[in-house]
N, C-alpha and C. Protein backbone atom coordinates (compact mmCIF):
# COMPACT_ATOMS: atom_id res chain seq x y z
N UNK A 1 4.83 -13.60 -16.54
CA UNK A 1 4.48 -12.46 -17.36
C UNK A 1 4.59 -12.78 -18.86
N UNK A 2 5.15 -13.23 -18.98
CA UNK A 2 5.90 -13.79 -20.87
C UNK A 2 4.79 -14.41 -21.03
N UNK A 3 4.01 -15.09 -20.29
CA UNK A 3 2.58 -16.30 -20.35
C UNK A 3 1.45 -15.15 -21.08
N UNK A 4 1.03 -14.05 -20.24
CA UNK A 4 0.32 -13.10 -20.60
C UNK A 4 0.59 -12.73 -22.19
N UNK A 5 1.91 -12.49 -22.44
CA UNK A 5 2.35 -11.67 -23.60
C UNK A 5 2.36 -12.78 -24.87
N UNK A 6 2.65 -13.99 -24.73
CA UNK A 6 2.52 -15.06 -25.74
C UNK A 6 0.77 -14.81 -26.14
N UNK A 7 0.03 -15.13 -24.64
CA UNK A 7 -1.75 -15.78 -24.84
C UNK A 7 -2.25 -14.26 -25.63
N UNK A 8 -1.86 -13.16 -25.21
CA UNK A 8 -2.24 -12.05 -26.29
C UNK A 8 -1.81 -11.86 -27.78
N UNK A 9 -0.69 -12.35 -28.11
CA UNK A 9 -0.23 -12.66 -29.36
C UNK A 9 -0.87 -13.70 -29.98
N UNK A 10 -1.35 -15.16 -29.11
CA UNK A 10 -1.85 -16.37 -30.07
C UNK A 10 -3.49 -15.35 -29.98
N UNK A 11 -4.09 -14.50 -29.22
CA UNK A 11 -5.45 -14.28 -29.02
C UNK A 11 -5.25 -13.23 -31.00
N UNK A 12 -4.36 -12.39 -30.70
CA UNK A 12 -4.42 -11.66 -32.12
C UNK A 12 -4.35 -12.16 -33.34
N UNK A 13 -3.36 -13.05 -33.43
CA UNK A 13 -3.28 -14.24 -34.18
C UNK A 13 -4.21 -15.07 -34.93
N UNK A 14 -4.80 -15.43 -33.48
CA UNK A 14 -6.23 -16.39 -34.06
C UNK A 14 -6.91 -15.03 -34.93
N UNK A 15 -7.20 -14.30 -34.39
CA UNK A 15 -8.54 -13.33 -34.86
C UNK A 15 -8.17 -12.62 -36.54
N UNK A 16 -6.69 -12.71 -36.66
CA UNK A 16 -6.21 -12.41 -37.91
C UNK A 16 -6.36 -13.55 -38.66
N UNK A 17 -5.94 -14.61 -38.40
CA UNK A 17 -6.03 -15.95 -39.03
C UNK A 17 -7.82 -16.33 -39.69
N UNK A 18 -8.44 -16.31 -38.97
CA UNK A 18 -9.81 -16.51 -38.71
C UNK A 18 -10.34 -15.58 -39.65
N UNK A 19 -10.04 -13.88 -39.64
CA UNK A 19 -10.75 -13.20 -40.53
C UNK A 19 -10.39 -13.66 -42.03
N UNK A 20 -8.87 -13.90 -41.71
CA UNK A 20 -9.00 -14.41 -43.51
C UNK A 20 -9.69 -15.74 -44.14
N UNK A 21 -9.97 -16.57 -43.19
CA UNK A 21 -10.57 -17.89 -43.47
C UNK A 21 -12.00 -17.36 -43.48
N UNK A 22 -12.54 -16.14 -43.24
CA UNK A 22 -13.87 -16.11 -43.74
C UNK A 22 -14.04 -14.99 -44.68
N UNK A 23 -13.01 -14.19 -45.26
CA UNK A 23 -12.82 -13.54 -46.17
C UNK A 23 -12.20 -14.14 -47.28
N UNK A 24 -11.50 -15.07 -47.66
CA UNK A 24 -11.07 -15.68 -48.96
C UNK A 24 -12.09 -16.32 -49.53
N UNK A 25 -12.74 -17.24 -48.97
CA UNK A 25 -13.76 -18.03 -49.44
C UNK A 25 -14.98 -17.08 -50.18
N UNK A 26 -15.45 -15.67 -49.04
CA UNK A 26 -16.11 -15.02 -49.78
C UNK A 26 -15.51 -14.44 -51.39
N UNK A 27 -14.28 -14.31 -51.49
CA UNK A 27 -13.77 -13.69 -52.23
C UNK A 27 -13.81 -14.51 -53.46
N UNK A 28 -13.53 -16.04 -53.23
CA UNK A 28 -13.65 -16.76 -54.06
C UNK A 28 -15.21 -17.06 -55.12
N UNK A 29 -16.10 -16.78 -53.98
CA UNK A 29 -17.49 -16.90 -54.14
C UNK A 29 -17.85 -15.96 -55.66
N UNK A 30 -17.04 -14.60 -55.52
CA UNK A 30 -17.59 -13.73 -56.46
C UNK A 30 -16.19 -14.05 -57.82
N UNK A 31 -15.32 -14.34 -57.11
CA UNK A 31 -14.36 -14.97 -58.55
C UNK A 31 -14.59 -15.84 -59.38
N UNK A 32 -15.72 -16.85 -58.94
CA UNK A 32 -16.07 -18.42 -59.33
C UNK A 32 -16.99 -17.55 -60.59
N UNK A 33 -17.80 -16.63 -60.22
CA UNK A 33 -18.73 -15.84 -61.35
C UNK A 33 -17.93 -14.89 -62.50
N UNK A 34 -16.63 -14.49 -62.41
CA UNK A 34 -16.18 -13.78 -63.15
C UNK A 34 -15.13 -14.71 -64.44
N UNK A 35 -14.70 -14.18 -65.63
CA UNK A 35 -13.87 -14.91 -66.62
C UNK A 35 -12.47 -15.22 -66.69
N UNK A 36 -12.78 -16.22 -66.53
CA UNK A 36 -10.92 -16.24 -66.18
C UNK A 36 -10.46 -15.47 -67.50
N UNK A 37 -9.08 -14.83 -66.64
CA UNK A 37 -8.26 -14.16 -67.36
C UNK A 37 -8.95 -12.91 -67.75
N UNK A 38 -9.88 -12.45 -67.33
CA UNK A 38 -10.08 -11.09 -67.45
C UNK A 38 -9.48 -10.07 -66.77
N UNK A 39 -9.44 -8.87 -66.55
CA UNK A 39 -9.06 -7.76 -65.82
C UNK A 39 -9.54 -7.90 -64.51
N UNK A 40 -11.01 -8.42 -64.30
CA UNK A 40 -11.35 -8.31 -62.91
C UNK A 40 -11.02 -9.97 -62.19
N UNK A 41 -10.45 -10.94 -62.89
CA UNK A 41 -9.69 -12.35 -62.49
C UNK A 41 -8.56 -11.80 -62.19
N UNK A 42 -8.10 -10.92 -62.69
CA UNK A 42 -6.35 -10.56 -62.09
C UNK A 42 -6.63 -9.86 -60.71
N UNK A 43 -7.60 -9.22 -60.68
CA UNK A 43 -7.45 -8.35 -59.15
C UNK A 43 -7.68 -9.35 -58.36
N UNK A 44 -8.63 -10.34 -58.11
CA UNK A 44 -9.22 -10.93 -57.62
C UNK A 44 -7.93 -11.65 -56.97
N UNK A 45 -7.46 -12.46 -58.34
CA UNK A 45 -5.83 -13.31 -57.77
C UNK A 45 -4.78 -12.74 -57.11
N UNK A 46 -4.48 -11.20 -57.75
CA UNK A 46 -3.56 -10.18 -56.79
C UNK A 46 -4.73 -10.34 -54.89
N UNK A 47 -5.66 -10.08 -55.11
CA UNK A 47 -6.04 -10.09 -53.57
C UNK A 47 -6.20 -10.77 -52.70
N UNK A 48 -6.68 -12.32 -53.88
CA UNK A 48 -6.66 -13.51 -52.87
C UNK A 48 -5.34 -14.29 -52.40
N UNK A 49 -4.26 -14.13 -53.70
CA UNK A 49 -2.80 -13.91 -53.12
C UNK A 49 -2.09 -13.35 -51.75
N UNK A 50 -2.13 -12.23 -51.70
CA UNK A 50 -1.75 -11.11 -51.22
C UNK A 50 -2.45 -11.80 -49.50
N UNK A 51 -3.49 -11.79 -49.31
CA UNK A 51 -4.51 -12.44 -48.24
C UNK A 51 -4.02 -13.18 -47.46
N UNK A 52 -3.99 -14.53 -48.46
CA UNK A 52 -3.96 -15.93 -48.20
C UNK A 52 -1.91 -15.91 -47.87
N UNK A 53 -1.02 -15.21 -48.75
CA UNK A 53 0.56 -15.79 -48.46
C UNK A 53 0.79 -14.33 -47.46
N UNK A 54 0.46 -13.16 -47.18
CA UNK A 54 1.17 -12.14 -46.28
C UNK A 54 0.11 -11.68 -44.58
N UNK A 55 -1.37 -12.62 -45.20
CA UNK A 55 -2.29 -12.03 -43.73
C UNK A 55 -2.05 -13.78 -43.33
N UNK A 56 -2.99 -14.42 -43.83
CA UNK A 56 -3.18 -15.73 -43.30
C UNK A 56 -2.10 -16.69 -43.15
N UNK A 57 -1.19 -16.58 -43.92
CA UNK A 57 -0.19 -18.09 -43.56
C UNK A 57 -0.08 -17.27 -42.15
N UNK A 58 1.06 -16.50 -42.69
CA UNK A 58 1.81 -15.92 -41.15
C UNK A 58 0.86 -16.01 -39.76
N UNK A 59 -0.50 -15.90 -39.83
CA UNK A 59 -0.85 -15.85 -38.69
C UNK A 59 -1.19 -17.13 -38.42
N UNK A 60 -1.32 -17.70 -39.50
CA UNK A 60 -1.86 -19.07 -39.00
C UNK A 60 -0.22 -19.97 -38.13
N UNK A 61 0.69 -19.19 -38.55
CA UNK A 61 1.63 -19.63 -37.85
C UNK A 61 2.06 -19.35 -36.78
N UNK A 62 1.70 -18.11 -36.64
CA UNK A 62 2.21 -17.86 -34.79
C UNK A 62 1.07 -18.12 -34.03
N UNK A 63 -0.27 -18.35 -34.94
CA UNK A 63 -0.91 -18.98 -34.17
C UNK A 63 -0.59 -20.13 -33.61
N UNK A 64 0.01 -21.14 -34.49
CA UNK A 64 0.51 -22.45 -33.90
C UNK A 64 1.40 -22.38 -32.91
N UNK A 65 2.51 -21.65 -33.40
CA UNK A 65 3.71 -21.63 -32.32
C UNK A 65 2.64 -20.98 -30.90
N UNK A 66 2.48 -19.81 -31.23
CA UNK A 66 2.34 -19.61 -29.75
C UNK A 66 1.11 -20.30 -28.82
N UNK A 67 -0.04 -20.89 -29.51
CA UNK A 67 -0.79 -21.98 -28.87
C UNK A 67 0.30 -23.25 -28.41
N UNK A 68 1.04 -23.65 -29.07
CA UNK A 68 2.06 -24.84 -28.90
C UNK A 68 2.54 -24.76 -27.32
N UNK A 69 3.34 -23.17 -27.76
CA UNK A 69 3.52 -22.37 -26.11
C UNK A 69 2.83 -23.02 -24.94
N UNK A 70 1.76 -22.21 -25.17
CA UNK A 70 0.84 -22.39 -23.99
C UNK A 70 0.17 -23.32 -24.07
N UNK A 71 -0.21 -24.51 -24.99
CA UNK A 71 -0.52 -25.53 -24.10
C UNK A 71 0.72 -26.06 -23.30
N UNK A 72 1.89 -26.17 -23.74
CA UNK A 72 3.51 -27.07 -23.00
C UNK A 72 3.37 -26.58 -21.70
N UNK A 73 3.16 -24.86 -21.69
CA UNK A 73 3.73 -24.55 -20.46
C UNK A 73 2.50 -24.04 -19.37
N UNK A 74 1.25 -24.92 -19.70
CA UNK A 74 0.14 -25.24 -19.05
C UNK A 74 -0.45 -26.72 -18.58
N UNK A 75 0.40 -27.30 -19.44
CA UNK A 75 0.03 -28.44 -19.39
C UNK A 75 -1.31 -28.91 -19.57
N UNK A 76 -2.09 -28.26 -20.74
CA UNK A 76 -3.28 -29.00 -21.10
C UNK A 76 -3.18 -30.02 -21.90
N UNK A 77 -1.58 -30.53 -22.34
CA UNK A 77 -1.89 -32.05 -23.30
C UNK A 77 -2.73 -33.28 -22.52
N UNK A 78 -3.00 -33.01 -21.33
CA UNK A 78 -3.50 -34.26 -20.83
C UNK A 78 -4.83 -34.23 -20.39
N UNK A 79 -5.32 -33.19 -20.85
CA UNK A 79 -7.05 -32.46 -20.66
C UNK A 79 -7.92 -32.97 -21.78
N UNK A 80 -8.93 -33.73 -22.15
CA UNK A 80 -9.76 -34.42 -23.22
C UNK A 80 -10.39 -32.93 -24.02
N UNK A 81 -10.64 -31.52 -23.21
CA UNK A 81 -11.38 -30.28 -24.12
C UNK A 81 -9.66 -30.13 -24.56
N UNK A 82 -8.79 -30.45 -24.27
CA UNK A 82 -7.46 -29.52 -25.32
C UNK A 82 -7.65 -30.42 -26.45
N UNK A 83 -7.18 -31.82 -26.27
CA UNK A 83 -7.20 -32.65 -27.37
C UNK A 83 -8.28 -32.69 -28.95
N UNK A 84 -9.62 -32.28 -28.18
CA UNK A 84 -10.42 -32.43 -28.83
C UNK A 84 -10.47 -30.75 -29.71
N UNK A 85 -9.87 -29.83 -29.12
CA UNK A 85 -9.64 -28.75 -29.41
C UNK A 85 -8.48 -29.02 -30.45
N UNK A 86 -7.32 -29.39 -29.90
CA UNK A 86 -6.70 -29.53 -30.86
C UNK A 86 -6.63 -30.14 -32.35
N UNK A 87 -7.78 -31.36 -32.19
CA UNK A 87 -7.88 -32.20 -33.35
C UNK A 87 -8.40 -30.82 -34.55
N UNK A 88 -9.78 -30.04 -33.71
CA UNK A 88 -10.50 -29.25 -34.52
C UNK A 88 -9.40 -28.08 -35.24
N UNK A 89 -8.43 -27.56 -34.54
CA UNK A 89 -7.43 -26.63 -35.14
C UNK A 89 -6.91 -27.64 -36.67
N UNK A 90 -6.51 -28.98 -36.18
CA UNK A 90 -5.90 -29.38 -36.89
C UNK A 90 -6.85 -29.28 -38.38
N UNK A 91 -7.99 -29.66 -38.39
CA UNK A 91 -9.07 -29.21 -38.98
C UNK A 91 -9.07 -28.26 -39.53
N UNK A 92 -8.95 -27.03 -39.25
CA UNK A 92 -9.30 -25.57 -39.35
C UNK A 92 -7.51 -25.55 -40.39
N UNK A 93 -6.27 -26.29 -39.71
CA UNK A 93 -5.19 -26.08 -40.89
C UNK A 93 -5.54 -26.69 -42.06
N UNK A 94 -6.41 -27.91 -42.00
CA UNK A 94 -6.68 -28.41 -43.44
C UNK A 94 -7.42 -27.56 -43.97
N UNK A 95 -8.52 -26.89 -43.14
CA UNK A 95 -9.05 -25.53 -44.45
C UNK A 95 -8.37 -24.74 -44.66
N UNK A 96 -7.12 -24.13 -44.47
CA UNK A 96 -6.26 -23.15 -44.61
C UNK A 96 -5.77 -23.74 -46.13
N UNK A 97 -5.00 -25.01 -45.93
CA UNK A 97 -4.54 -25.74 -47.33
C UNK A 97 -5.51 -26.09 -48.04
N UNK A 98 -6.77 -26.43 -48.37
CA UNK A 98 -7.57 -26.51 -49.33
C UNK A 98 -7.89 -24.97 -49.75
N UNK A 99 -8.14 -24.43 -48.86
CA UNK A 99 -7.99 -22.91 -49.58
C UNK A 99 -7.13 -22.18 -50.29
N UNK A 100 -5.74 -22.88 -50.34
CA UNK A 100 -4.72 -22.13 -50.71
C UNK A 100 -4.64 -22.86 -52.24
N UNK A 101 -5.23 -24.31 -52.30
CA UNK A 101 -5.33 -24.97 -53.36
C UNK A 101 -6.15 -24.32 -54.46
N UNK A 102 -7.56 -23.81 -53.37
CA UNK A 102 -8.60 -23.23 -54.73
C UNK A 102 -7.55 -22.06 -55.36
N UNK A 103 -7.21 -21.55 -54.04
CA UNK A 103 -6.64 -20.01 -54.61
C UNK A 103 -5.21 -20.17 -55.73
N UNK A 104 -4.40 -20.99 -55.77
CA UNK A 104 -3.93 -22.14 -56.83
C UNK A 104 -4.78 -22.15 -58.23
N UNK A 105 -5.57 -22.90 -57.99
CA UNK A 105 -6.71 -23.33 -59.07
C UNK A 105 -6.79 -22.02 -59.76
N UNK A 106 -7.65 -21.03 -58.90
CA UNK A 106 -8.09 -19.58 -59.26
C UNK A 106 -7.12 -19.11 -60.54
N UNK A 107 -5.82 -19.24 -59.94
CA UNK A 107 -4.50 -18.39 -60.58
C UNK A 107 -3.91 -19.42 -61.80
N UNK A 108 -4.27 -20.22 -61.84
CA UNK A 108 -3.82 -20.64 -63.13
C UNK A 108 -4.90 -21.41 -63.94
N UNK A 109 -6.08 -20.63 -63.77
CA UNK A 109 -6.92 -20.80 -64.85
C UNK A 109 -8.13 -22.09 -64.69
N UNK A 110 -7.48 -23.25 -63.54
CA UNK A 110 -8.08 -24.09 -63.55
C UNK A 110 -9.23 -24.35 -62.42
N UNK A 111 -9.73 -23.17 -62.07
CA UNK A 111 -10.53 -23.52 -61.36
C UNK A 111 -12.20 -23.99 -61.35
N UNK A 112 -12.87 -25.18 -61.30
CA UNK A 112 -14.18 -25.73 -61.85
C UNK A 112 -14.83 -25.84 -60.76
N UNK A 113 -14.79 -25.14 -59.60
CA UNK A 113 -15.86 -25.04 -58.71
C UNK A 113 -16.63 -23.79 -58.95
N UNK A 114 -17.97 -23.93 -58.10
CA UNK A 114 -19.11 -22.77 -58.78
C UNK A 114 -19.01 -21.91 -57.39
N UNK A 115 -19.50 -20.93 -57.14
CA UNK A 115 -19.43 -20.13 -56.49
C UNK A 115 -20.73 -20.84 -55.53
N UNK A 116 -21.52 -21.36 -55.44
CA UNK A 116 -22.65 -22.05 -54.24
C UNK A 116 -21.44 -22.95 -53.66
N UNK A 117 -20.73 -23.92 -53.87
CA UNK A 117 -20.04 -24.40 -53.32
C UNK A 117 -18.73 -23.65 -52.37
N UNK A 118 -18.33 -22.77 -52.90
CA UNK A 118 -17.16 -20.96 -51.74
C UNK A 118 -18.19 -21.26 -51.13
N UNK A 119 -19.82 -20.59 -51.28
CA UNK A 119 -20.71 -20.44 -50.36
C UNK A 119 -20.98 -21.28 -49.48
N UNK A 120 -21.13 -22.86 -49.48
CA UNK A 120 -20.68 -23.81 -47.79
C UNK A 120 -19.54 -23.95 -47.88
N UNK A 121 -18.30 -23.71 -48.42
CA UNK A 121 -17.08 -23.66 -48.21
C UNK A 121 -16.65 -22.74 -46.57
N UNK A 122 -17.37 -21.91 -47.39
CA UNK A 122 -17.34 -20.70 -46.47
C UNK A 122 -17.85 -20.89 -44.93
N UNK A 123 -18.72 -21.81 -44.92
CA UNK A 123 -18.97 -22.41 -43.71
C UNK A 123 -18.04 -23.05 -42.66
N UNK A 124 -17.78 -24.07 -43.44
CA UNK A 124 -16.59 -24.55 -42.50
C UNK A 124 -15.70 -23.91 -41.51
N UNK A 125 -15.02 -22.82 -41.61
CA UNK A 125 -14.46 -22.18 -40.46
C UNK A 125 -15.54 -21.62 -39.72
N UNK A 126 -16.23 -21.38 -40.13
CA UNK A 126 -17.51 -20.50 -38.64
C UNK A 126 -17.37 -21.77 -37.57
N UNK A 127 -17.82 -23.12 -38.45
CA UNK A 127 -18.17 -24.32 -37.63
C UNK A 127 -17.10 -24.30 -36.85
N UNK A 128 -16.17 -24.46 -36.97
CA UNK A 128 -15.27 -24.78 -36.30
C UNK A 128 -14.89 -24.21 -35.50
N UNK A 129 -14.98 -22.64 -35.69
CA UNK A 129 -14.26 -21.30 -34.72
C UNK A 129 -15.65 -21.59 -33.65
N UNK A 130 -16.54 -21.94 -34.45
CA UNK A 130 -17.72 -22.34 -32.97
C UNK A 130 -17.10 -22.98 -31.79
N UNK A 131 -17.13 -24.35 -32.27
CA UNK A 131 -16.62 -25.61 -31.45
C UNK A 131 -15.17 -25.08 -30.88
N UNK A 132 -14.82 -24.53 -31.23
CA UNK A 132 -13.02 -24.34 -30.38
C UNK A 132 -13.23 -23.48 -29.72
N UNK A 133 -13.98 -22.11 -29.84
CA UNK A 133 -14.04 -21.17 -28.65
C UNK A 133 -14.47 -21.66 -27.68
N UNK A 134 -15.72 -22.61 -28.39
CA UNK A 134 -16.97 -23.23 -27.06
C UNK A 134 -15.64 -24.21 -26.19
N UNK A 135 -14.72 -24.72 -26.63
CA UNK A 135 -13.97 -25.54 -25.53
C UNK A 135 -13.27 -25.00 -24.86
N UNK A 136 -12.49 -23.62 -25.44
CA UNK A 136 -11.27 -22.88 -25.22
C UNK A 136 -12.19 -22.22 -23.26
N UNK A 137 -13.17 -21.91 -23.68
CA UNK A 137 -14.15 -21.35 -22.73
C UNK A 137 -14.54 -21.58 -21.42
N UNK A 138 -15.27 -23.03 -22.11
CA UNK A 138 -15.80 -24.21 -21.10
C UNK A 138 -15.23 -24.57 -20.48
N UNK A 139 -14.65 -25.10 -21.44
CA UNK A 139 -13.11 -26.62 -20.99
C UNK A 139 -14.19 -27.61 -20.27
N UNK A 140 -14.82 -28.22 -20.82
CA UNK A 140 -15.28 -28.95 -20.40
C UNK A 140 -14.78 -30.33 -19.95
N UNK A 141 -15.36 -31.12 -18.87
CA UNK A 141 -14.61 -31.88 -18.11
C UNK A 141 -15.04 -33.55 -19.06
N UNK A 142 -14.01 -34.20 -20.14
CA UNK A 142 -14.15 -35.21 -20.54
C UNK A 142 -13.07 -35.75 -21.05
């Protein structure tokens, strides 16, 4: 039963985690156009703050723990769709930390990316939330 109650917690998890990885980037998209240090750069940093350290870390963390969970006590470390699943999460944490970098950048003035670049930034997690559901799903045999 505890199996059920973890896989619903990592299922909420992901979906919290995930919305903010495709909501910061947009957010960034329309910050990259505004002046730093203006009135509408401070909201922007209060929101992409606020986002990125009280919605997304945290979930991106019980996402881990409780996926960690359930692969141990499933035993998919020895399945080629977990591994390959897993590499892609690992993936999906490096966009979490490059994001937290722009959002860094954003807040202290130094940020020199243009807003077309947020815009395939912004890509990257779709790609990925592709490829990991498609395995989580399949599980394909390799």
């Amino acid at each position: 039963m505890i199996y059920l109650w973890v896989k619903s917690l990592h299922v909420l998890a992901v979906i919290s985690w995930m919305a903010g990885l495709l909501y910061l980037p947009r957010l960034f998209v329309y910050h990259a156009d505004v002046k730093a240090g203006s009135d509408t750069a401070g909201l922007f940093e209060i929101m992409e703050m606020r986002l990125y350290r009280f919605i997304m870390t945290p979930a991106m963390i019980v996402s881990w723990v409780t996926g960690l969970y359930i692969a141990t006590s499933q035993a998919f470390w020895v399945d080629g769709w977990f591994l390959l699943k897993f590499g892609l999460v690992l993936a999906m944490s490096g966009v979490h930390g490059v994001l937290g970098r722009h959002r860094r950048e954003f807040a202290s003035g130094l940020n020199c990316k243009t807003s077309r670049y947020f815009r395939i930034m912004n890509e990257a997690p779709t790609l990925l939330m592709i490829f990991i559901v498609g395995l989580v799903i399949l599980k394909p045999l390799f």
